[in-house]
C-alpha atoms as a PDB file:
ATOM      1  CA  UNK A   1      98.457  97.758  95.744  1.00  0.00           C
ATOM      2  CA  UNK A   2     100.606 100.458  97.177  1.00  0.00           C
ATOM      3  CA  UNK A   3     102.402 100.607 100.341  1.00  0.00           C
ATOM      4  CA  UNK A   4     100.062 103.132 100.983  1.00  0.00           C
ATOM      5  CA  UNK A   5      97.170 101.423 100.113  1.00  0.00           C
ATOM      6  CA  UNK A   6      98.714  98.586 101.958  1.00  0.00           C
ATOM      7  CA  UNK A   7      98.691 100.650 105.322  1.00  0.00           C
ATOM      8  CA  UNK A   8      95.235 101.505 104.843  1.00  0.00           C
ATOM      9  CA  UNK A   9      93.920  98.394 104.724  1.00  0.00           C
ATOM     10  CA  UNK A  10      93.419  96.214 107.894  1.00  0.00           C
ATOM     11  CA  UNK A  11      91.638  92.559 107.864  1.00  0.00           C
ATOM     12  CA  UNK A  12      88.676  92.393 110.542  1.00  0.00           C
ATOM     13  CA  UNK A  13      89.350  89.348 112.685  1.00  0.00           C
ATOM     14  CA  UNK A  14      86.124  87.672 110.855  1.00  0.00           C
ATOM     15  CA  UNK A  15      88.214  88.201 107.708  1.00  0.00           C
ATOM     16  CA  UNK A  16      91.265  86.824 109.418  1.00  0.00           C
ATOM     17  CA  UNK A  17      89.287  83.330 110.817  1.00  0.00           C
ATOM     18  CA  UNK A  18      86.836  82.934 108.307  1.00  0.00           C
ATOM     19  CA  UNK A  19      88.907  83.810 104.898  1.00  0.00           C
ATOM     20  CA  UNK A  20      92.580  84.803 105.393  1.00  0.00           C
ATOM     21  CA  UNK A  21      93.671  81.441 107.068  1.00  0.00           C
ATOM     22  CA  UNK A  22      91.367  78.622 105.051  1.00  0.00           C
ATOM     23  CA  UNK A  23      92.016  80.277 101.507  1.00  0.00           C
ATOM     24  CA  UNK A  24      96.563  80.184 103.058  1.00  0.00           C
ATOM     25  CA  UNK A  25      95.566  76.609 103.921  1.00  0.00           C
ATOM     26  CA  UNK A  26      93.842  75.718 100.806  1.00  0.00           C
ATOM     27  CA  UNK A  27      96.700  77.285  98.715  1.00  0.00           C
ATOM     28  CA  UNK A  28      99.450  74.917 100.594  1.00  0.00           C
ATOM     29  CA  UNK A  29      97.908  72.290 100.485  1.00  0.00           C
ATOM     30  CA  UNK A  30      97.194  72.550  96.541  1.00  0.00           C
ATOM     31  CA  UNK A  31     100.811  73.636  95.899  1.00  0.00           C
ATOM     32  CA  UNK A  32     101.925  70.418  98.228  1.00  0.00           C
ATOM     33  CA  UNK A  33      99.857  68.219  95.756  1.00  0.00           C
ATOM     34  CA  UNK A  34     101.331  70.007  92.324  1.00  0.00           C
ATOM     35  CA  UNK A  35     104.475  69.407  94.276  1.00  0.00           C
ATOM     36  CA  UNK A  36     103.458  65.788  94.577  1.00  0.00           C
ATOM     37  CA  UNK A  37     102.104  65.484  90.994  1.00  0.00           C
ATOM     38  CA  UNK A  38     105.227  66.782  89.247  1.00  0.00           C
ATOM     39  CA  UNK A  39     108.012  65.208  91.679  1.00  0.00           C
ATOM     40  CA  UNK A  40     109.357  68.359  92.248  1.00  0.00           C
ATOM     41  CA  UNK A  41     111.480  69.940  94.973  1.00  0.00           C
ATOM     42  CA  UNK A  42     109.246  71.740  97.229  1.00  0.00           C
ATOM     43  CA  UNK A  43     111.933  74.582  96.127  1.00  0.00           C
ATOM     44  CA  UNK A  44     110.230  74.204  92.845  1.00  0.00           C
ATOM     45  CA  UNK A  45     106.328  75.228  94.435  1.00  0.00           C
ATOM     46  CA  UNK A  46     108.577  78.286  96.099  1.00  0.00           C
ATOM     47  CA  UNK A  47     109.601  79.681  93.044  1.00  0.00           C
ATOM     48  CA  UNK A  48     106.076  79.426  91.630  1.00  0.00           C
ATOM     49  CA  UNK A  49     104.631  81.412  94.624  1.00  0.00           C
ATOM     50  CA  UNK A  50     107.360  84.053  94.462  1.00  0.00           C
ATOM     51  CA  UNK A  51     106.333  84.283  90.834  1.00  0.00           C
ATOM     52  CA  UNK A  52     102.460  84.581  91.644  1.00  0.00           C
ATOM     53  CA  UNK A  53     103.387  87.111  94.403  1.00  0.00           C
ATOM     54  CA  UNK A  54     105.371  89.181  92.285  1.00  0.00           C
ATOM     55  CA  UNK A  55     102.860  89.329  89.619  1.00  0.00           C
ATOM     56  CA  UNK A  56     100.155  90.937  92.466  1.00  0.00           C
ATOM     57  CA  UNK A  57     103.214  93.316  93.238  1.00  0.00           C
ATOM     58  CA  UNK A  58     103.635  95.019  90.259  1.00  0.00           C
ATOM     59  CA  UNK A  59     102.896  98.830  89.949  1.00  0.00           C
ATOM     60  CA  UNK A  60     100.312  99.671  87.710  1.00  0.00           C
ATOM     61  CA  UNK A  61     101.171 101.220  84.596  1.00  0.00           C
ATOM     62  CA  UNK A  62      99.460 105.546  85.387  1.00  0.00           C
ATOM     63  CA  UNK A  63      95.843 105.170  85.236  1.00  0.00           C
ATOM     64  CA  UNK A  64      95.266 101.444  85.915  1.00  0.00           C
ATOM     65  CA  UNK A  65      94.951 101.707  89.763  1.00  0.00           C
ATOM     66  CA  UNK A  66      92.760  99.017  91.292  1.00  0.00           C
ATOM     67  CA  UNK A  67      92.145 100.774  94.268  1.00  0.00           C
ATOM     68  CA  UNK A  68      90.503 104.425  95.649  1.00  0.00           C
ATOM     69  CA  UNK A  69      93.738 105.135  97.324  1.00  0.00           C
ATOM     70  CA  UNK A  70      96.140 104.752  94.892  1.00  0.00           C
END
């Protein structure tokens, strides 16, 4: 997704309460318990998350555009 696309797009407040913040929640708490299963420095479950945010980052290659705005 593009900055632009990024601007475009606004959560509704149902999105936001009944989505947004239990699938953030959900996500901590299973990184906590990787954290817990592999002993690791909550550092560790940071880099992993940069990593999985970075991959959703990305630009497309031309062409493979996932959105109408882009």
């Amino acid at each position: 997704m593009t900055e632009e696309c990024q601007a475009k797009w606004v959560a509704t407040e149902e999105q936001i309460q009944s989505i947004i913040i239990p699938a953030m929640k959900n996500i901590a708490q299973q990184c906590a318990g990787y954290g817990e299963k592999l002993q690791c420095p909550p550092e560790f479950i940071a880099v992993m998350l940069r990593d999985i945010a970075d991959a959703f980052d990305e630009k497309p290659s031309e062409g493979e555009g996932s959105c109408g705005c882009c």
